[in-house]
Protein backbone atom coordinates (compact mmCIF):
# COMPACT_ATOMS: atom_id res chain seq x y z
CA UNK A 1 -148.84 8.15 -70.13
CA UNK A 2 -149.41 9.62 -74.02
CA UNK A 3 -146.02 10.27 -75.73
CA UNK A 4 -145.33 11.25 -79.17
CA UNK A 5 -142.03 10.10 -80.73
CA UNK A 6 -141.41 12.56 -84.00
CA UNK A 7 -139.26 10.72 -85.98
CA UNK A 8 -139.22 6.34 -86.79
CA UNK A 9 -135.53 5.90 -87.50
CA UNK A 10 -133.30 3.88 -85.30
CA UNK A 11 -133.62 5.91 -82.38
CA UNK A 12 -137.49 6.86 -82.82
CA UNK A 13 -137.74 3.09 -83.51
CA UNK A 14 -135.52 1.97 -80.44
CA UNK A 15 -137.62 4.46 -78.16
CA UNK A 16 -141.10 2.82 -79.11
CA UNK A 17 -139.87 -0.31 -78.85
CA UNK A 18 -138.80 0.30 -74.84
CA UNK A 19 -141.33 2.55 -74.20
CA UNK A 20 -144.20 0.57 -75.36
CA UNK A 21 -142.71 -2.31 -72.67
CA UNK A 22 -143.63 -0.26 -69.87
CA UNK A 23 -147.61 0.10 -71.18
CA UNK A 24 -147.06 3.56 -72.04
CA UNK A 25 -149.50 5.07 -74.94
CA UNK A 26 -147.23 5.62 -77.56
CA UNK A 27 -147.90 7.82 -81.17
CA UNK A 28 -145.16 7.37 -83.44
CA UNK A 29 -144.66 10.36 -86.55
CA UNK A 30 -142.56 10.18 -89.78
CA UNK A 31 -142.93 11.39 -93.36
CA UNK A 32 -141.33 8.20 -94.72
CA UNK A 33 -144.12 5.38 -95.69
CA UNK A 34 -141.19 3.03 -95.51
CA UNK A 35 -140.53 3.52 -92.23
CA UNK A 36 -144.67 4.40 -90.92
CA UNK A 37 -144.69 0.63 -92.70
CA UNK A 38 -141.74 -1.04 -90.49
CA UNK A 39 -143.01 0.06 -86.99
CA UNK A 40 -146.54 -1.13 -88.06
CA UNK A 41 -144.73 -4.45 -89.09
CA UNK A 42 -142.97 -4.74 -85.58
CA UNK A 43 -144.56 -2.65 -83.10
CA UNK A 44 -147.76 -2.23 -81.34
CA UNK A 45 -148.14 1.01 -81.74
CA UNK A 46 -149.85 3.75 -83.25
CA UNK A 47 -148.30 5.32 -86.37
CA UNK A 48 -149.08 8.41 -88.04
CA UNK A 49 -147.65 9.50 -91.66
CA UNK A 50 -147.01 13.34 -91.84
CA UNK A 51 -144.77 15.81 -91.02
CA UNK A 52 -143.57 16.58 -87.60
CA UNK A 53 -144.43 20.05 -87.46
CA UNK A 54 -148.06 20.00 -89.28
CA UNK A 55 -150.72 21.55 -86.40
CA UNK A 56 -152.86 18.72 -88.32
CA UNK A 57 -150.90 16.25 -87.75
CA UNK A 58 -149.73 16.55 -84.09
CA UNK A 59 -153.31 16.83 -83.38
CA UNK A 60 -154.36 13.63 -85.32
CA UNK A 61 -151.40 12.54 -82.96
CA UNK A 62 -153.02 13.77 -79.85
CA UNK A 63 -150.78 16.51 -78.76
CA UNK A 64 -153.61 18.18 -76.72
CA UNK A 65 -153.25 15.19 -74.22
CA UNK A 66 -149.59 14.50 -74.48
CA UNK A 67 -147.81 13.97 -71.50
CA UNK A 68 -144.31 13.93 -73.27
CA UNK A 69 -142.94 14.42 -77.11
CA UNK A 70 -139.35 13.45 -78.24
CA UNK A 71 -138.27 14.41 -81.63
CA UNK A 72 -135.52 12.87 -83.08
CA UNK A 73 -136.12 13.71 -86.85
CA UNK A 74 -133.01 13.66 -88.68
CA UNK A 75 -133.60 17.90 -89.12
CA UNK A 76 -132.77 19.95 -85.67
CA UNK A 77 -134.93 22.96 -86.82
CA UNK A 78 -137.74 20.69 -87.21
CA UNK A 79 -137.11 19.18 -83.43
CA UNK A 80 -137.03 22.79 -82.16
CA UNK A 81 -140.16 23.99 -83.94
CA UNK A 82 -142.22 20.29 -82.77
CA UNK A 83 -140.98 21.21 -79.18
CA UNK A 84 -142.19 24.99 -79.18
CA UNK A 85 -145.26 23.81 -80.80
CA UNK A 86 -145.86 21.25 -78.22
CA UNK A 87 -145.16 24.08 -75.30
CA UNK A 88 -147.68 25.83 -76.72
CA UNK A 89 -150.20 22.93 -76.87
CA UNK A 90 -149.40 22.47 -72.87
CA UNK A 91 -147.05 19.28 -73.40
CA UNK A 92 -145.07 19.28 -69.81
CA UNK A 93 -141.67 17.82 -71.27
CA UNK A 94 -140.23 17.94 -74.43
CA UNK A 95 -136.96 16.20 -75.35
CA UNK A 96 -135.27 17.09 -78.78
CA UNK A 97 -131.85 15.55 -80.16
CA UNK A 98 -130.08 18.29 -81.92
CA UNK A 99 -126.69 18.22 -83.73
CA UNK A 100 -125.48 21.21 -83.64
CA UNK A 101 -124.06 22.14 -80.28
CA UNK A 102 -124.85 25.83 -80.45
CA UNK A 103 -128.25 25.34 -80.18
CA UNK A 104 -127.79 24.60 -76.37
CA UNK A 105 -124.73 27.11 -75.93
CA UNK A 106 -124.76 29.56 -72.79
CA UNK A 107 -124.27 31.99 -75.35
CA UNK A 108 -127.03 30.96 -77.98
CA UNK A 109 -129.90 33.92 -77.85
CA UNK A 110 -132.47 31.54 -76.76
CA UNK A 111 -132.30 29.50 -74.17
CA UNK A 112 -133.85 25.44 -74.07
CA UNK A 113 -136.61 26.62 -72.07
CA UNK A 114 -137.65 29.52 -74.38
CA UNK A 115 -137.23 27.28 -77.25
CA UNK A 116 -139.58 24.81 -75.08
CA UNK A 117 -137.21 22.14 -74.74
CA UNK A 118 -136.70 20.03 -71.37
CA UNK A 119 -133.80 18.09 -72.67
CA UNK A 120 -131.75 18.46 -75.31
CA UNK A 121 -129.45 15.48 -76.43
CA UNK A 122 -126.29 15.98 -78.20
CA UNK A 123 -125.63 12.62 -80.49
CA UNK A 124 -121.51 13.40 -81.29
CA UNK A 125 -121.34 14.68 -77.50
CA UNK A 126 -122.96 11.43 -76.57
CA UNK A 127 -120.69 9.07 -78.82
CA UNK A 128 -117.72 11.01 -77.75
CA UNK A 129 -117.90 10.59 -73.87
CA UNK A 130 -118.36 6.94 -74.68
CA UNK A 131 -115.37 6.75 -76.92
CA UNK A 132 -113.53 8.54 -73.81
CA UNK A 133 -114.27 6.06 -71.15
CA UNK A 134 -113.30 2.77 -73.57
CA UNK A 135 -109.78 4.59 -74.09
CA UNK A 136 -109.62 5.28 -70.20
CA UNK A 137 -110.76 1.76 -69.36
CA UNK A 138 -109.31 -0.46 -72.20
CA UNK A 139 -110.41 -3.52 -70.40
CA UNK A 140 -113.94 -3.01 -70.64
CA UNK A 141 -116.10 -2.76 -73.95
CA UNK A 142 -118.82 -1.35 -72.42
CA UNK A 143 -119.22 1.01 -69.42
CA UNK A 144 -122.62 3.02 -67.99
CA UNK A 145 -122.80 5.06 -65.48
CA UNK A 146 -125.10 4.89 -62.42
CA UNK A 147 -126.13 7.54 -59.37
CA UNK A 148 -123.92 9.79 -60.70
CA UNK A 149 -121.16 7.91 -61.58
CA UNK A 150 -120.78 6.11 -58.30
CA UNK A 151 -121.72 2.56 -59.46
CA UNK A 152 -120.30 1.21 -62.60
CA UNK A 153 -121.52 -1.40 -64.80
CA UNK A 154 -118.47 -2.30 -67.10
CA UNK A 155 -118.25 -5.00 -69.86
CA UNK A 156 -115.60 -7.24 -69.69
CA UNK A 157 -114.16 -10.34 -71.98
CA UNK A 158 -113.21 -13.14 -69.46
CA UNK A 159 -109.41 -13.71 -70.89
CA UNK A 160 -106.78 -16.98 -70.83
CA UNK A 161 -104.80 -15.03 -67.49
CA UNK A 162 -108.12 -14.47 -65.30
CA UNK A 163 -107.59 -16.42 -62.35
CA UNK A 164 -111.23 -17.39 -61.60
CA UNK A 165 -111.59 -19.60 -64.74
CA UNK A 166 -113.60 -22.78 -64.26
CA UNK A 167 -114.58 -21.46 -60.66
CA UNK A 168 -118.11 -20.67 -59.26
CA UNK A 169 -119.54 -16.93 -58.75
CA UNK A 170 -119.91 -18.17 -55.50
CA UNK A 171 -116.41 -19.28 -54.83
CA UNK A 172 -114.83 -15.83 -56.19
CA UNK A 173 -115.34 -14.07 -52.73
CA UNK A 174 -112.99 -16.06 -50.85
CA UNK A 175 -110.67 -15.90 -53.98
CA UNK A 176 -110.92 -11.97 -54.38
CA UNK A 177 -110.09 -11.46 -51.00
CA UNK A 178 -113.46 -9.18 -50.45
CA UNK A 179 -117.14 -8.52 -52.15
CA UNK A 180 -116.62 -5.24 -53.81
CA UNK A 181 -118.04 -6.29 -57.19
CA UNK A 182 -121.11 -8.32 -58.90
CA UNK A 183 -121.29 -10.15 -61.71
CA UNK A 184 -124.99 -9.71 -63.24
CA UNK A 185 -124.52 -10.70 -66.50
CA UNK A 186 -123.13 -13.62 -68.82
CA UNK A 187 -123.34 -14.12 -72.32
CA UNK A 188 -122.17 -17.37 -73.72
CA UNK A 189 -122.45 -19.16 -76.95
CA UNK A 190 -125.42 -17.04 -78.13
CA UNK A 191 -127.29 -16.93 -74.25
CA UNK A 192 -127.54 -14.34 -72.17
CA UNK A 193 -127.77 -15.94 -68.56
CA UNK A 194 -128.55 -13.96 -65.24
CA UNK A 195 -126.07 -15.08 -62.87
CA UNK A 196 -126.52 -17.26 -59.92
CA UNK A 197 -123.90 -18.52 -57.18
CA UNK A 198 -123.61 -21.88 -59.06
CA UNK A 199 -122.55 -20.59 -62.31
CA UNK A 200 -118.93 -21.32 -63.71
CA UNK A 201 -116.82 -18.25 -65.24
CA UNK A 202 -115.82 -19.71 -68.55
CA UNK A 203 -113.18 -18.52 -70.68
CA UNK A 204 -114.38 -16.33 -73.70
CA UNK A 205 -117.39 -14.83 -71.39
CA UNK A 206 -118.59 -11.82 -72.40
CA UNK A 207 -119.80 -10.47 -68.85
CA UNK A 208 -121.36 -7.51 -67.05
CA UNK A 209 -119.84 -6.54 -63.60
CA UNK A 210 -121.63 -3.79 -61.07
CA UNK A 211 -118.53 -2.23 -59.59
CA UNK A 212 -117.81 1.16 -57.42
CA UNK A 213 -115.39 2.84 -59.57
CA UNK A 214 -112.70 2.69 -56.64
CA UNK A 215 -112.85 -1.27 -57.29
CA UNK A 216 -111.89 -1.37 -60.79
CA UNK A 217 -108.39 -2.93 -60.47
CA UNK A 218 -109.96 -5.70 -58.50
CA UNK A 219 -112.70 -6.17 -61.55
CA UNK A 220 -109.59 -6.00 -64.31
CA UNK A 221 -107.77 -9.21 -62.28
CA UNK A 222 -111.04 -10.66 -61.97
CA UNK A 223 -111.03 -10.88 -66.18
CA UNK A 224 -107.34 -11.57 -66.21
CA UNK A 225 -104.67 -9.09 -65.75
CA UNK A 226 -104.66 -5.26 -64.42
CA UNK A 227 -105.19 -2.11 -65.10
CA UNK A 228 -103.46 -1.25 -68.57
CA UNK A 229 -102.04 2.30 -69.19
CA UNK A 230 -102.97 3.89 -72.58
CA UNK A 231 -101.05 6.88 -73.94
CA UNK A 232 -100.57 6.78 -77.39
CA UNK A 233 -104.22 7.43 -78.89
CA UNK A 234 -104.41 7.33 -83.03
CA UNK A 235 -108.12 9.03 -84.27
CA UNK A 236 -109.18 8.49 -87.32
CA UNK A 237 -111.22 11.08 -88.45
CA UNK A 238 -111.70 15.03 -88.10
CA UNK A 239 -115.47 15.51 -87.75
CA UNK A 240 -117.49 16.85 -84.92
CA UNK A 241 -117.22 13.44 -83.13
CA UNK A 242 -112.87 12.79 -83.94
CA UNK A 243 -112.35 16.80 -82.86
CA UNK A 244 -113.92 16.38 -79.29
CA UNK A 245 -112.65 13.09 -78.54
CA UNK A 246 -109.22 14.30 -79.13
CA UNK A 247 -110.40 17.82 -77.28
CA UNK A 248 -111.38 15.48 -74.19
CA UNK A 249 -108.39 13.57 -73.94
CA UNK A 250 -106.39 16.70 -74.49
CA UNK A 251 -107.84 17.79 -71.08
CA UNK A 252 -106.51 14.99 -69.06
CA UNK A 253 -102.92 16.10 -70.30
CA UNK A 254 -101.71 12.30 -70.02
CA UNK A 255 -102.22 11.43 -73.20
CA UNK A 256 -100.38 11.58 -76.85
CA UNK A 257 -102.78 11.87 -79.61
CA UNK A 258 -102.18 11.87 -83.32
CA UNK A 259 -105.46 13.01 -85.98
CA UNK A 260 -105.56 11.44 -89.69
CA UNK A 261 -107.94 13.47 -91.59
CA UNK A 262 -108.18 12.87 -95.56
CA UNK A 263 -109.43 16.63 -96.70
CA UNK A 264 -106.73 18.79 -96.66
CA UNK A 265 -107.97 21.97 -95.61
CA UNK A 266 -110.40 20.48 -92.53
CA UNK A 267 -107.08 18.68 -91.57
CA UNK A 268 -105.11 22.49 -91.40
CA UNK A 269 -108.65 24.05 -89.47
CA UNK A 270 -108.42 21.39 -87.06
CA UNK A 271 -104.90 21.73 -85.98
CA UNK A 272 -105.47 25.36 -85.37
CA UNK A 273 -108.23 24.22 -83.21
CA UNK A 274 -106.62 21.46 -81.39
CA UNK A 275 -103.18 22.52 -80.16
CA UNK A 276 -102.74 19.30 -78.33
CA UNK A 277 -102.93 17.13 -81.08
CA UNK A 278 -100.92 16.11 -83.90
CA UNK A 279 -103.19 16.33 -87.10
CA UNK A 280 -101.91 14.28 -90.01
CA UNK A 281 -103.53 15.05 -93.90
CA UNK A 282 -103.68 11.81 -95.26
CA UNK A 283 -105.76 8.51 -96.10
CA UNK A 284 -106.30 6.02 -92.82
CA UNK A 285 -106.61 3.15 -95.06
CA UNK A 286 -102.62 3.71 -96.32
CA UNK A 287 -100.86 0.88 -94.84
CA UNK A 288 -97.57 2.80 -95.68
CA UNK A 289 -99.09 6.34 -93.94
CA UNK A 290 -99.97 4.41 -90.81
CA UNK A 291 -96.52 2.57 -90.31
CA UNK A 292 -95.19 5.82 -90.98
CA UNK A 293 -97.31 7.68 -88.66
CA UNK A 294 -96.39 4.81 -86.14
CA UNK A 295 -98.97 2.73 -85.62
CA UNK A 296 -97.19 0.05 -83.71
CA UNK A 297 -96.77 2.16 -81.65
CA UNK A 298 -100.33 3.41 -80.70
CA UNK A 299 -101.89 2.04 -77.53
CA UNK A 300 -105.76 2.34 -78.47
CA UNK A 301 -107.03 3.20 -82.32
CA UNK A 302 -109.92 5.22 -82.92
CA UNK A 303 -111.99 5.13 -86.46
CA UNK A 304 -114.77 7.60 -86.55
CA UNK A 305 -115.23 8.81 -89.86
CA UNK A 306 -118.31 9.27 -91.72
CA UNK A 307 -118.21 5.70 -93.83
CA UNK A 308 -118.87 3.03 -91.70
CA UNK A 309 -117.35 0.09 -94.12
CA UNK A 310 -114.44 2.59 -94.15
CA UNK A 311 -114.05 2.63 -89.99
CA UNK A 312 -114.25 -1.28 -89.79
CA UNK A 313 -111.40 -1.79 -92.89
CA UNK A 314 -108.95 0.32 -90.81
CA UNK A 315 -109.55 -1.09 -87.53
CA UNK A 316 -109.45 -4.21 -88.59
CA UNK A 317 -106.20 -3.73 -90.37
CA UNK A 318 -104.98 -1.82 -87.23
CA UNK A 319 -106.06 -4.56 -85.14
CA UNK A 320 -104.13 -7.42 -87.29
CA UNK A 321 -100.91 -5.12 -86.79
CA UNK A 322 -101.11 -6.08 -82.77
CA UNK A 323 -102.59 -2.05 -81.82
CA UNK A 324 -104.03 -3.56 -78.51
CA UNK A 325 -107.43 -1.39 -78.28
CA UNK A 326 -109.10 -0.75 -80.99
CA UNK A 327 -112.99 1.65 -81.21
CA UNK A 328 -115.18 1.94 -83.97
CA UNK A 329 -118.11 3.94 -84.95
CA UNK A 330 -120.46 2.13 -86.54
CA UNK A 331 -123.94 3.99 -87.46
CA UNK A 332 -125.78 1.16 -89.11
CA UNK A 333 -127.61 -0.94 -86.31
CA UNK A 334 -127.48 -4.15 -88.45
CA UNK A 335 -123.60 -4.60 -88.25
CA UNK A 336 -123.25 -4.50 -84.35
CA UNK A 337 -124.15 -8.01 -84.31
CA UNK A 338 -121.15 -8.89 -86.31
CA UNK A 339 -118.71 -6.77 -84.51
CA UNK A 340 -117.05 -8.84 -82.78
CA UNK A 341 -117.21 -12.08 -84.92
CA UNK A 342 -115.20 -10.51 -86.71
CA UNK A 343 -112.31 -9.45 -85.03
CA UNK A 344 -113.24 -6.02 -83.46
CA UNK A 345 -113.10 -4.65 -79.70
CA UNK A 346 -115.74 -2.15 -79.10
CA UNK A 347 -118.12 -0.45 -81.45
CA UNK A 348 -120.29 2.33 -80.61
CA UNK A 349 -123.77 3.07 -82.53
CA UNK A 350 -124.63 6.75 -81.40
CA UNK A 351 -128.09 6.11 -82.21
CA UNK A 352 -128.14 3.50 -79.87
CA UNK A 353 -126.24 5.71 -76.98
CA UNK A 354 -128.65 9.10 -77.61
CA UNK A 355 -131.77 6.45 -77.15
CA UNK A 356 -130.64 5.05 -73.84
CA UNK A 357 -130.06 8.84 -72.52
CA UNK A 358 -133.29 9.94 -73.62
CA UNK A 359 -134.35 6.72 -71.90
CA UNK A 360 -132.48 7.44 -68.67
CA UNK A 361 -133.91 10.70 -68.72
CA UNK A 362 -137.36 9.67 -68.50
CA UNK A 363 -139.04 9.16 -64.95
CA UNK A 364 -141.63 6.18 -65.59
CA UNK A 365 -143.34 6.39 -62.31
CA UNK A 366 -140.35 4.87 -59.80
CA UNK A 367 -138.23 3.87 -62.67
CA UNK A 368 -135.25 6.85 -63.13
CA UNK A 369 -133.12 5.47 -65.69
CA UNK A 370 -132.99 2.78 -68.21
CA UNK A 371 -129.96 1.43 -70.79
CA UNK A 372 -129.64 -0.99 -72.98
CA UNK A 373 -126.47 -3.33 -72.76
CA UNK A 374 -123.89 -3.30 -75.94
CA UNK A 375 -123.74 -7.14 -77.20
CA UNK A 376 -125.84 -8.97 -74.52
CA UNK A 377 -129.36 -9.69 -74.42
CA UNK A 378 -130.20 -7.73 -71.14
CA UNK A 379 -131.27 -4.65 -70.09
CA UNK A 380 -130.52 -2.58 -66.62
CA UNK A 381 -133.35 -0.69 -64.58
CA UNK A 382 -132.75 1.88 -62.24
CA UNK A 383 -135.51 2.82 -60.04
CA UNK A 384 -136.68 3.59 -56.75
CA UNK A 385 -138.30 1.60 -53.81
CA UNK A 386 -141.99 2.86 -54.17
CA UNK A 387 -143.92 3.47 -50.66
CA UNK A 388 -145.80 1.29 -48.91
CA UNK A 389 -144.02 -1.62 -51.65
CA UNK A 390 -144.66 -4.85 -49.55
CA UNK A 391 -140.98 -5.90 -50.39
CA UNK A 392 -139.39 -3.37 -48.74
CA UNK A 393 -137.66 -3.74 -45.43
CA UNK A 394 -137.07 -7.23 -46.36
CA UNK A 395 -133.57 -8.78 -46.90
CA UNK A 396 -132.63 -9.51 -50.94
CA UNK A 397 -132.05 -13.73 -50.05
CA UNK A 398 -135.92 -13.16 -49.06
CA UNK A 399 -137.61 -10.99 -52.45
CA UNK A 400 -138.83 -13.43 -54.87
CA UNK A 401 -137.28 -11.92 -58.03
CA UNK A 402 -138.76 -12.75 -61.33
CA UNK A 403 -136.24 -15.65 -63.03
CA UNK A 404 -134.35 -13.59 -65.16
CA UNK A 405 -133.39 -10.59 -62.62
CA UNK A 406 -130.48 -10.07 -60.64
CA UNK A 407 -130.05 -6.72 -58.37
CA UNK A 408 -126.59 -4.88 -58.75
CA UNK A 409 -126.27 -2.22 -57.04
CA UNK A 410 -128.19 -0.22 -54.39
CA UNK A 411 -128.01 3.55 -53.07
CA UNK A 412 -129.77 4.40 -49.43
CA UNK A 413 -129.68 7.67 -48.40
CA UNK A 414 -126.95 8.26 -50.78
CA UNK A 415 -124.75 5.36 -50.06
CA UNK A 416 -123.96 3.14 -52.89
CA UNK A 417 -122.74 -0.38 -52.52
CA UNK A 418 -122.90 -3.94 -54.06
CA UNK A 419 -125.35 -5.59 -52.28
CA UNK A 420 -125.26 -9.19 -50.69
CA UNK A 421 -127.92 -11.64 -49.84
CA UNK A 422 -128.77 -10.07 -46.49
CA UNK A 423 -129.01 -6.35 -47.64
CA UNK A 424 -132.08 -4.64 -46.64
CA UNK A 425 -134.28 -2.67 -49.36
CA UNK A 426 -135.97 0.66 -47.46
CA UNK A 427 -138.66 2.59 -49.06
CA UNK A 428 -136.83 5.12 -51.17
CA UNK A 429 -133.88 3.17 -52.04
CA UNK A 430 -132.21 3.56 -55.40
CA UNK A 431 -131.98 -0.26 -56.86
CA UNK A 432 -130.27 -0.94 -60.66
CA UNK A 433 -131.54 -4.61 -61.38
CA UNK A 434 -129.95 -6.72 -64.07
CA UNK A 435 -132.78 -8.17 -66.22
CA UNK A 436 -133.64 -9.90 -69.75
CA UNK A 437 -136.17 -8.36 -72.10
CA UNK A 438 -138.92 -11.34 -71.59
CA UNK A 439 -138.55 -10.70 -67.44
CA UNK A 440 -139.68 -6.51 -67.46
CA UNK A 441 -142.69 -6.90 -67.48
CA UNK A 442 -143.05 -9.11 -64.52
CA UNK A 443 -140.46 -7.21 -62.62
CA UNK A 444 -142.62 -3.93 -62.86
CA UNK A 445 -145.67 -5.65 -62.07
CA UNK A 446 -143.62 -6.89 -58.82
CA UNK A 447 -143.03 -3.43 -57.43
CA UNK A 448 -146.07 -2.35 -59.17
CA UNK A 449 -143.96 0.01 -61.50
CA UNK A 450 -146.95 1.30 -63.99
């Protein structure tokens, strides 16, 4: 399969790189040598200089046998424009990321398909949904959502009350009382580790559970105490991404949330907008404004202005005055490493989240959705049972898997549930495995996923 990414920043970038796993034939565009220079570096690849929009070069790029384009230039009018001119050139789908929301509006005068876009992505819509679901679910730092929401994957940090420390995976069941969940995921000391029976839960884990969403409570004891209730919700931050958290949680009507935005007249705008909210003109970083604003107080903190180095000052100054929860936007790739070496809970990269939807969105052959995990060196795989694949009807304790892969979660006809060693795969089946980067390959050459 030919696609054309339009656009070699982190998501362009982050796209090649997965794509180019699954053997696809990928033509990367950008009008910055710098970063034409880095994907040549790192990726194998073919790169084009230009711009995104020149007949010349999305020809040179082979648009005429495209099977897909994606433009995620940093410009939404030249995304739109690449996708119409791809339309035009007979590309089937075309996937822009777009920033400002009226573009895909009911009431907008054109509609995606007349502006020949298949999928449009919404970055700030993205990161905010996120940002929602780690205030909802303060134990977990990561969450994604699978078969429409009915399996969970959540990210959890094994804590001094769980009481399954020291124990084996395999010795949890009786413990638990019943299988609803599935650890798939452990990282430890700098190693990611696909989970067998024999593995010890260690305090300090960093670990992936595949969950239906009915079984969180039993997956919060399982990392050490229960659900916690969050009500008092501190943003920091009026942009597009502050106004629709606070929006969202404004919805759900359980929740108390206070705004700090420094410019004066955005800060008077957005309280006419949000009537929910209390929207406080001031500077985030002011020790004295947040005591007086009541900080102690606050149940989760939320830091997502513009300034990166400005989000991580205030949530770690939040976080050493004992605010249990705190979320930060970070845009710059290069610091999620450090994010929680030094001291904070979650951070969310929007770049990061608008790749793995454009991923998920993608249909490689049986493959329907892909994400890559926040903090851990694994990746999930959703995809479906191909026909005539000589490994289905057989039980999971009998499937070979590649070392390296663990299966989470499965959907027949519909059903989703954790599976055990004597679940059945059927042609057709929905499976999410668990796997590490160095392990796809194999695994798609197992159930001949091309």
């Amino acid at each position: 399969m030919r696609i054309i990414i339009l656009g070699a920043g982190e998501v362009g970038f982050h796209l090649a790189k997965n794509l180019t796993q699954a053997e696809h034939d990928i033509v990367v565009v950008d009008n910055d040598p710098k970063k034409i220079a880095k994907v040549n570096d790192t990726l194998d690849v073919l790169s084009i200089p230009g711009d995104a929009t020149s007949p010349i070069v999305l020809e040179q790029a082979g648009i005429r046998s495209a099977d897909i384009l994606i433009a995620v230039t940093s410009i939404d009018e030249v995304n739109l424009m690449a996708c119409l001119m791809a339309r035009k050139y007979g590309v089937k789908t075309n996937i822009a990321r777009l920033r400002r929301s009226e573009y895909s509006s009911p009431d907008f005068i054109l509609s995606p398909q007349e502006m020949g876009v298949d999928l449009i992505i919404h970055p700030e819509l993205q990161a905010a949904e996120e940002i929602v679901d780690m205030i909802r679910y303060p134990q977990a730092f990561d969450m994604h959502r699978f078969e429409d929401g009915k399996i969970l994957l959540v990210g959890l940090y094994i804590g001094d009350e769980s009481p399954v420390i020291g124990k084996k995976l395999s010795e949890i069941v009786p413990a638990i009382g019943r299988l609803s969940f599935r650890a798939v995921a452990i990282y430890r000391q700098g190693r990611t580790i696909i989970p067998s029976g024999k593995d010890l839960v260690m305090k300090g884990d960093k670990m992936y559970v595949a969950a239906l969403e009915e079984h969180l409570d039993e997956v919060f004891m399982f990392a050490g105490g229960g659900r916690k209730e969050v009500r008092n919700v501190m943003i920091l931050g009026g942009g597009k991404i502050g106004r629709l958290v606070a929006a969202k949680l404004e919805m759900m009507k359980n929740f108390n949330i206070k705004l700090i935005e420094s410019n004066k007249e955005k800060s008077q705008i957005i309280a006419e907008q949000l009537k929910g909210t209390m929207v406080v003109q001031g500077d985030g970083t002011d020790l004295d404004l947040l005591a007086q604003e009541g900080i102690i107080d606050m149940d989760a903190f939320v830091a997502v202005t513009d300034d990166d180095e400005n989000n991580i000052v205030s949530s770690l100054v939040v976080r050493h005055m004992k605010v249990p929860r705190t979320i930060t936007l970070v845009r710059k790739s290069e610091y999620m490493p450090i994010v929680k070496t030094i001291g904070l809970d979650v951070a969310v990269n929007k770049r990061l989240i608008t790749s793995n939807a454009i991923l998920k969105f993608l249909k490689r052959g049986p493959i329907l959705s892909f994400a890559t995990l926040r903090g851990i060196d694994a990746d999930t795989i959703e995809f479906e049972i191909p026909h005539r694949c000589k490994w289905a009807d057989m039980q999971l304790r009998d499937i070979k898997f590649p070392q390296g892969c663990l299966v989470g979660a499965v959907s027949h006809n519909g059903n989703v549930s954790v599976p055990v060693g004597d679940t059945i795969l059927f042609e057709g089946d929905h499976v999410v495995i668990f796997v590490v980067p160095e392990a796809v390959k194999e695994l798609e050459k197992m159930f001949s996923i091309k």
